[in-house]
Protein backbone atom coordinates (compact mmCIF):
# COMPACT_ATOMS: atom_id res chain seq x y z
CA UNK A 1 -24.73 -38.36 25.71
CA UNK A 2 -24.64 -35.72 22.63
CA UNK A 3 -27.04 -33.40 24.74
CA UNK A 4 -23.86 -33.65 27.68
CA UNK A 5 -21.35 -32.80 25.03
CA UNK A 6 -23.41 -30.23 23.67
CA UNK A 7 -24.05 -28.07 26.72
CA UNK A 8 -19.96 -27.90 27.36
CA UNK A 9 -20.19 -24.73 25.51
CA UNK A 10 -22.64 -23.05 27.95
CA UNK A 11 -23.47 -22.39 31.58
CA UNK A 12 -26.80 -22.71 32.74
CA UNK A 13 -28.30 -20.08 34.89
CA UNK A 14 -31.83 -20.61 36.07
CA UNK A 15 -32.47 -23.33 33.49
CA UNK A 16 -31.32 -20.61 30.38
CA UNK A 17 -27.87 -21.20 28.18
CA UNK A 18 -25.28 -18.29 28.29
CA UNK A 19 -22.04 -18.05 26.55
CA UNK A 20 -19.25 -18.06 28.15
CA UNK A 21 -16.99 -14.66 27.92
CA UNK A 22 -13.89 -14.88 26.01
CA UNK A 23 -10.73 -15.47 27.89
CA UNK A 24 -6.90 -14.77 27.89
CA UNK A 25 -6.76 -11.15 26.70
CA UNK A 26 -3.64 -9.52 25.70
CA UNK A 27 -2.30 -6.65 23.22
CA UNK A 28 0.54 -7.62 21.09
CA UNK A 29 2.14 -4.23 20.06
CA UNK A 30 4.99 -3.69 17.41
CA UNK A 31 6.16 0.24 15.57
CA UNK A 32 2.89 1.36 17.45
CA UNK A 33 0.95 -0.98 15.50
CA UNK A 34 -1.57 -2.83 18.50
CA UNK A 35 -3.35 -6.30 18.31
CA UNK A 36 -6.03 -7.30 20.65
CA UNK A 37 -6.23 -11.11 21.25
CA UNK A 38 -8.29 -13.17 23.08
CA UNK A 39 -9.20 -16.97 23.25
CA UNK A 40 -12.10 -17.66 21.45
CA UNK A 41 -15.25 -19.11 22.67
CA UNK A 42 -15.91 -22.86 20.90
CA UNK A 43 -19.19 -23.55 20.35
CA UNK A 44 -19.73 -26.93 17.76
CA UNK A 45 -21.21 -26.17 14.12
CA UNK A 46 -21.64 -22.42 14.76
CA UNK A 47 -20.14 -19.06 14.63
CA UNK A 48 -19.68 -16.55 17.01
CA UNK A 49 -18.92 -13.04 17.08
CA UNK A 50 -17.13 -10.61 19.43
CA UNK A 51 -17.85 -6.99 20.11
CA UNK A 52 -14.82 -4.89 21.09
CA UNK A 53 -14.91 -1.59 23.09
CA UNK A 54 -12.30 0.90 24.91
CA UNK A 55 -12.51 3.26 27.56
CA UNK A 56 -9.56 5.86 27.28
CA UNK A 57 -8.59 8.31 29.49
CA UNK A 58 -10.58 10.94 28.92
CA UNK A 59 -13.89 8.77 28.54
CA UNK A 60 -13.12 7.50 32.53
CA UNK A 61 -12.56 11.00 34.00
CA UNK A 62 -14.54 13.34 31.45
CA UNK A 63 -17.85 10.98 30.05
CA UNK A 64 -18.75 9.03 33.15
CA UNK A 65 -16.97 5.90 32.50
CA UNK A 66 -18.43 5.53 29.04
CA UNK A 67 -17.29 2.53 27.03
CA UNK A 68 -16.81 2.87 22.90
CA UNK A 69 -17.03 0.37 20.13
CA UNK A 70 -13.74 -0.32 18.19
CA UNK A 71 -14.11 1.32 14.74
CA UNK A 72 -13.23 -1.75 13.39
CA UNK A 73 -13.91 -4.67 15.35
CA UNK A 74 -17.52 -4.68 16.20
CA UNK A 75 -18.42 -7.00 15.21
CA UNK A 76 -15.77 -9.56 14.12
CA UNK A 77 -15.74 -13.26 13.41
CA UNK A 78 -11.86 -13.02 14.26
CA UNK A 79 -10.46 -13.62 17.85
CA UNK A 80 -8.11 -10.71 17.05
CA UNK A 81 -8.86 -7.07 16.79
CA UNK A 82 -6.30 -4.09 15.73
CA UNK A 83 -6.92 -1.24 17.79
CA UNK A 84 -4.55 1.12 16.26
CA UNK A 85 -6.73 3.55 15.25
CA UNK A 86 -8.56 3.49 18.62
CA UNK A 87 -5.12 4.65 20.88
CA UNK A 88 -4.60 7.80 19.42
CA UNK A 89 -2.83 9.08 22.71
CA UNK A 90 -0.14 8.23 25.09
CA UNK A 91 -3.06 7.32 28.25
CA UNK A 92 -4.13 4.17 30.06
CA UNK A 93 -6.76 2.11 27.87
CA UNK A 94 -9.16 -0.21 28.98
CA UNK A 95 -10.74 -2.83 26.68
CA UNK A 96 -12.57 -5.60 27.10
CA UNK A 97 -14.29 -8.37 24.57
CA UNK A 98 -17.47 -10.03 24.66
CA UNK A 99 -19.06 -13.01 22.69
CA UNK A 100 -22.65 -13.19 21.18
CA UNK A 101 -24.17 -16.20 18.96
CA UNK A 102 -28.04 -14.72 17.97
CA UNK A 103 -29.85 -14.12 20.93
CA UNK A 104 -27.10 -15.65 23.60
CA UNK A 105 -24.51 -12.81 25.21
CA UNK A 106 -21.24 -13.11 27.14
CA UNK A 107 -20.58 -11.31 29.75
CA UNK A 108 -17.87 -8.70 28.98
CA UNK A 109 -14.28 -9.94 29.64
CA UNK A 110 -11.88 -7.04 30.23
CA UNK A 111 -7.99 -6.72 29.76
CA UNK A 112 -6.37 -7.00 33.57
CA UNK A 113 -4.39 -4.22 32.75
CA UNK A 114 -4.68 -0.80 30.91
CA UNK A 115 -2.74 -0.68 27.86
CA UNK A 116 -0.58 2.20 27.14
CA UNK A 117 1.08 2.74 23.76
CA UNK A 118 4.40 3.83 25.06
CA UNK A 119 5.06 0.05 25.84
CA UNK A 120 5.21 -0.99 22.42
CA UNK A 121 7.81 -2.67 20.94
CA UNK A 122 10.31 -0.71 18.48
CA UNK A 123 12.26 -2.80 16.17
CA UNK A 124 15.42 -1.48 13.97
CA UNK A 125 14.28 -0.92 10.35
CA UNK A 126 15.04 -3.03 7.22
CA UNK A 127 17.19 -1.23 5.49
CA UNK A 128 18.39 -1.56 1.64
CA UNK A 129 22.36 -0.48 1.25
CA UNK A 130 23.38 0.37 -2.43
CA UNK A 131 26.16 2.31 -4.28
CA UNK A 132 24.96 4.02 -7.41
CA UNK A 133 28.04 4.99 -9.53
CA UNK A 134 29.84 7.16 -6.59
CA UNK A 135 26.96 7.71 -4.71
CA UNK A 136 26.17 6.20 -0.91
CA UNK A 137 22.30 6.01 -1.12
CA UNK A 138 19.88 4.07 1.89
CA UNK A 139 16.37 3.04 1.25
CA UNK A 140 14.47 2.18 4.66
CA UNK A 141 11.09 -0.08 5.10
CA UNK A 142 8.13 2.69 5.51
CA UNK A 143 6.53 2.26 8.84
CA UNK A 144 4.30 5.10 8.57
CA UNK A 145 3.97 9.13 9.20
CA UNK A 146 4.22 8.87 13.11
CA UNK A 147 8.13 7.23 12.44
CA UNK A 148 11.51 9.29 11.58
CA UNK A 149 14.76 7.14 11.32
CA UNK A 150 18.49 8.23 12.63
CA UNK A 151 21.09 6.43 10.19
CA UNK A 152 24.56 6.48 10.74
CA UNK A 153 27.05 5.48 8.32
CA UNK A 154 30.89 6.12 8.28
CA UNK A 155 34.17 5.10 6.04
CA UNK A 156 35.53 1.67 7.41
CA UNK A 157 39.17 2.80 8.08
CA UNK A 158 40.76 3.25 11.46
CA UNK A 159 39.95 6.25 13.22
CA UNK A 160 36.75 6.89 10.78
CA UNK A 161 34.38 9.93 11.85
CA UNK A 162 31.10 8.60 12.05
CA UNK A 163 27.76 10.37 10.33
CA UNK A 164 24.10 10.97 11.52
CA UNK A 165 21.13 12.09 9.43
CA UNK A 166 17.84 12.27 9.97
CA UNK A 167 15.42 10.64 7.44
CA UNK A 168 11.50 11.78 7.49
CA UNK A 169 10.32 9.21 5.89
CA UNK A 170 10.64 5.57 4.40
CA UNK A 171 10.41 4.01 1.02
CA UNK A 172 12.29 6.49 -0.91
CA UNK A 173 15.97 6.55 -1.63
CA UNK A 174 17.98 8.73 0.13
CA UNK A 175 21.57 10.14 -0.75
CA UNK A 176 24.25 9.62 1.99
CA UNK A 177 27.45 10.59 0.61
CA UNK A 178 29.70 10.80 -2.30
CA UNK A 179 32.34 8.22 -1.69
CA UNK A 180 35.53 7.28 -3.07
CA UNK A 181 36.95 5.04 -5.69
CA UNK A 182 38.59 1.80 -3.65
CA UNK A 183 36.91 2.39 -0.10
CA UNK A 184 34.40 0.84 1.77
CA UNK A 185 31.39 2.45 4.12
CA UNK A 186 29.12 1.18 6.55
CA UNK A 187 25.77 2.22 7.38
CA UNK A 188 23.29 1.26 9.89
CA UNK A 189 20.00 2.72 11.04
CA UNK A 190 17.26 2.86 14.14
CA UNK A 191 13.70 3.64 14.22
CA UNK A 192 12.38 6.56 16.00
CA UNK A 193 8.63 7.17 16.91
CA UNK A 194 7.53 10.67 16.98
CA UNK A 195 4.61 10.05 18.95
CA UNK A 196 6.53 8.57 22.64
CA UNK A 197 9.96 10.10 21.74
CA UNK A 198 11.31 6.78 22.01
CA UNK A 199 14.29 5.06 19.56
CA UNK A 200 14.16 1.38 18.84
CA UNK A 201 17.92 -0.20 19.15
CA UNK A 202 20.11 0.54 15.88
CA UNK A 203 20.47 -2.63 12.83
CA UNK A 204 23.21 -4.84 12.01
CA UNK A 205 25.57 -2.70 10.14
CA UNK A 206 25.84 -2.98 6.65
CA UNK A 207 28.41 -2.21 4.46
CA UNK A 208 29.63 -1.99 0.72
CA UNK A 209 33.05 -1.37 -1.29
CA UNK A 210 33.37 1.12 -3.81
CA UNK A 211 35.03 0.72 -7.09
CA UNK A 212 38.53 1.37 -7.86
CA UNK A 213 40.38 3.78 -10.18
CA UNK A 214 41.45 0.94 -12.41
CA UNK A 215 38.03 -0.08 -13.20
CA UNK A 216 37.16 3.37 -13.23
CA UNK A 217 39.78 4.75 -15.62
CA UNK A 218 38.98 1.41 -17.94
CA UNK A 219 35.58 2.79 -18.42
CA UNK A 220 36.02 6.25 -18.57
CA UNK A 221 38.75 5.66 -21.59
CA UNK A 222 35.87 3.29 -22.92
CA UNK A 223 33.59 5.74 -23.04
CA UNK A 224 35.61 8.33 -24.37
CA UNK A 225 36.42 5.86 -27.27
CA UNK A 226 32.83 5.30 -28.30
CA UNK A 227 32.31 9.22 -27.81
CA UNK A 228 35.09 9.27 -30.59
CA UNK A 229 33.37 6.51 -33.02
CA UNK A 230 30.26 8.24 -32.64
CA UNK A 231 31.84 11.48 -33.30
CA UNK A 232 33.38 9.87 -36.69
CA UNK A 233 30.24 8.04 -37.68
CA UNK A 234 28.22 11.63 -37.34
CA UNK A 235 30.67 13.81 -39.21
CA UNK A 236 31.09 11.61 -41.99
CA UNK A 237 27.38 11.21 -42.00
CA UNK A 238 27.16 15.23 -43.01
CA UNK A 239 29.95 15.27 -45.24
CA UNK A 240 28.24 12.29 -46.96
CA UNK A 241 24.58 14.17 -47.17
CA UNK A 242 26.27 17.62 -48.14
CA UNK A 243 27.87 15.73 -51.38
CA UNK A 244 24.80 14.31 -52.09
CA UNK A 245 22.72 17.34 -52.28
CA UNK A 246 25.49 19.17 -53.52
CA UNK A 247 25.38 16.63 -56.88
CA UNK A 248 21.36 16.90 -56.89
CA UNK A 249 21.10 20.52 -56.23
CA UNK A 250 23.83 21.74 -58.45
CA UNK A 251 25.35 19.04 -61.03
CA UNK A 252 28.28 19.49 -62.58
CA UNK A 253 27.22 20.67 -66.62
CA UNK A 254 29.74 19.80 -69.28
CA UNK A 255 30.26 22.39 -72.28
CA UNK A 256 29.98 21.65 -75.75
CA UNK A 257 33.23 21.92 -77.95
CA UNK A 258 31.72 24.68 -79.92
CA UNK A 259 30.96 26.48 -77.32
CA UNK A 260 34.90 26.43 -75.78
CA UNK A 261 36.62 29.04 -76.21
CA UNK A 262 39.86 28.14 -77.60
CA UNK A 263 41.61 31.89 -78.25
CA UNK A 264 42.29 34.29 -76.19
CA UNK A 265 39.19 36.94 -75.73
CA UNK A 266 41.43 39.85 -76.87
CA UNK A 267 41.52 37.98 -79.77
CA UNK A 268 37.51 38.09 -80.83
CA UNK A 269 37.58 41.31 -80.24
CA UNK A 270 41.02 42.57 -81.77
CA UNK A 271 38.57 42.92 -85.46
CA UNK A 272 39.83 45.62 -87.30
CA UNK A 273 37.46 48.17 -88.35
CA UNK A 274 38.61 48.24 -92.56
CA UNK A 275 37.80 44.43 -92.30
CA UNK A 276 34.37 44.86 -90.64
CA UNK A 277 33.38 47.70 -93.36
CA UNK A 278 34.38 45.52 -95.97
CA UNK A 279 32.23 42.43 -95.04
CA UNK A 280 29.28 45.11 -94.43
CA UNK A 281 29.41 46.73 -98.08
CA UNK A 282 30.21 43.00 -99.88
CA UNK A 283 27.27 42.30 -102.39
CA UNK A 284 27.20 39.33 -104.00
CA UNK A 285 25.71 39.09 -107.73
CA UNK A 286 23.13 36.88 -108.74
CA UNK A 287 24.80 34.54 -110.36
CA UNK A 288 27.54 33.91 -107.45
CA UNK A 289 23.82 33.74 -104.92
CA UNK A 290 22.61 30.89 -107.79
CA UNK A 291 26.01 28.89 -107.03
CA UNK A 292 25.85 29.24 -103.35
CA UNK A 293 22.21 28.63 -103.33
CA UNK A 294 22.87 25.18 -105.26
């Protein structure tokens, strides 16, 4: 019984085991990004692995119907394999999958139709809608260099005039428009790939509501205030250091009594000459230097 169970897995062709080929191929593709699936073979207690290969345009016409390995995908344990980087143009591809455990080999099972990328599946971006201060500004989900997005974005009033711009790339911020205190805009965006010239459908709109001139004014006057404080704080700050190293430098010296001068200078030198000859010829005698020497 284990030996029926065992040979499920296999077909037997002139009394040797061969894998079966892998089944139910299909290419998921999303923003040109392309999965190759397949069913996978089921063979109990071991592994198996798959070899991809494609066969583009140019290969069919040009190389005699050559067939080439996926760059990533051969081999692979997975019953998936992205082919992105193998559709590099806007052709027919064929592909096809086959299974190989050691020795044993599938025969190759190929994809009933050609895939061709300009059937992929373009979804609207995420998008990230914020106001910074008065400023409109978009940030969009980066999908890669091969993508561009179209984002439109007006003032929600009646009668409104509605904006496009182009943005190259996603990831980054972008500025929209200055708005105005009190009003509300809406934005909303689509995805366009540069490399079929084709536009996904556009997002839900989004949209966000400025602040008013109350709130506005409130914090302007705020501000101004503490520009004041800070203005006080510094000023006094300087005055404060220039007295101090006006005191260190240069501190105020206090003069002796005997060194005030309590007449007037005409005074000191108002000496008459008869007075100063007469102190310049006095001679004291010996006996008056004794008495003012004791």
């Amino acid at each position: 019984m284990w030996f029926f169970y065992a040979s499920i897995p296999c077909l037997l062709i002139d009394g040797a085991a061969v894998l079966p080929a892998p089944q139910n191929l299909s290419v998921q593709s999303t923003n040109m990004k392309h999965l190759l699936t397949w069913s996978p073979v089921i063979v109990p207690g071991e592994v198996i692995d798959y070899s991809v290969e494609y066969q583009g345009e140019y290969e069919s016409l040009y190389m005699s119907h050559i067939w080439i390995p996926s760059s990533w995908c051969s081999p692979t344990e997975d019953p998936e394999c992205d082919i992105t980087d193998d559709i590099t143009a806007t052709v027919p591809y064929n592909l096809r999958v086959r299974a190989t455990l050691g020795s044993q080999t599938s025969a190759w099972s190929a994809l009933k139709h050609p895939f061709n990328r300009n059937s992929t599946i373009l979804t609207p971006p995420r998008m990230e809608v914020t106001k910074n201060g008065f400023h409109l500004v978009i940030e969009l989900e980066d999908l890669g260099p091969q993508f561009e997005f179209l984002v439109a974005y007006w003032r929600r009033e009646p009668g409104a005039k509605e904006h496009v711009k182009t943005v190259r790339s996603g990831g980054i911020p972008v500025h929209l428009e200055t708005t105005e205190p009190g009003a509300a805009y809406c934005v909303k965006a689509q995805t366009f790939a540069k490399a079929i010239g084709r536009h996904s459908a556009f997002s839900q709109v989004e949209c966000v509501k400025v602040q008013g001139e109350t709130l506005s004014l409130a914090l302007a006057l705020f501000a101004f205030a503490g520009f004041l404080l800070i203005l006080v704080v510094v000023l006094f700050t300087i005055w404060k250091m220039g007295q101090l190293l006006r005191y260190s430098c240069c501190p105020v010296v206090v003069l002796p009594d005997t060194l005030k001068i309590t007449n007037s200078p005409q005074k000191l030198v108002s000496c008459r000459r008869e007075e100063v000859e007469a102190c310049a010829m006095a001679v004291l005698s010996s006996e008056e230097l004794f008495r003012a020497w004791s």
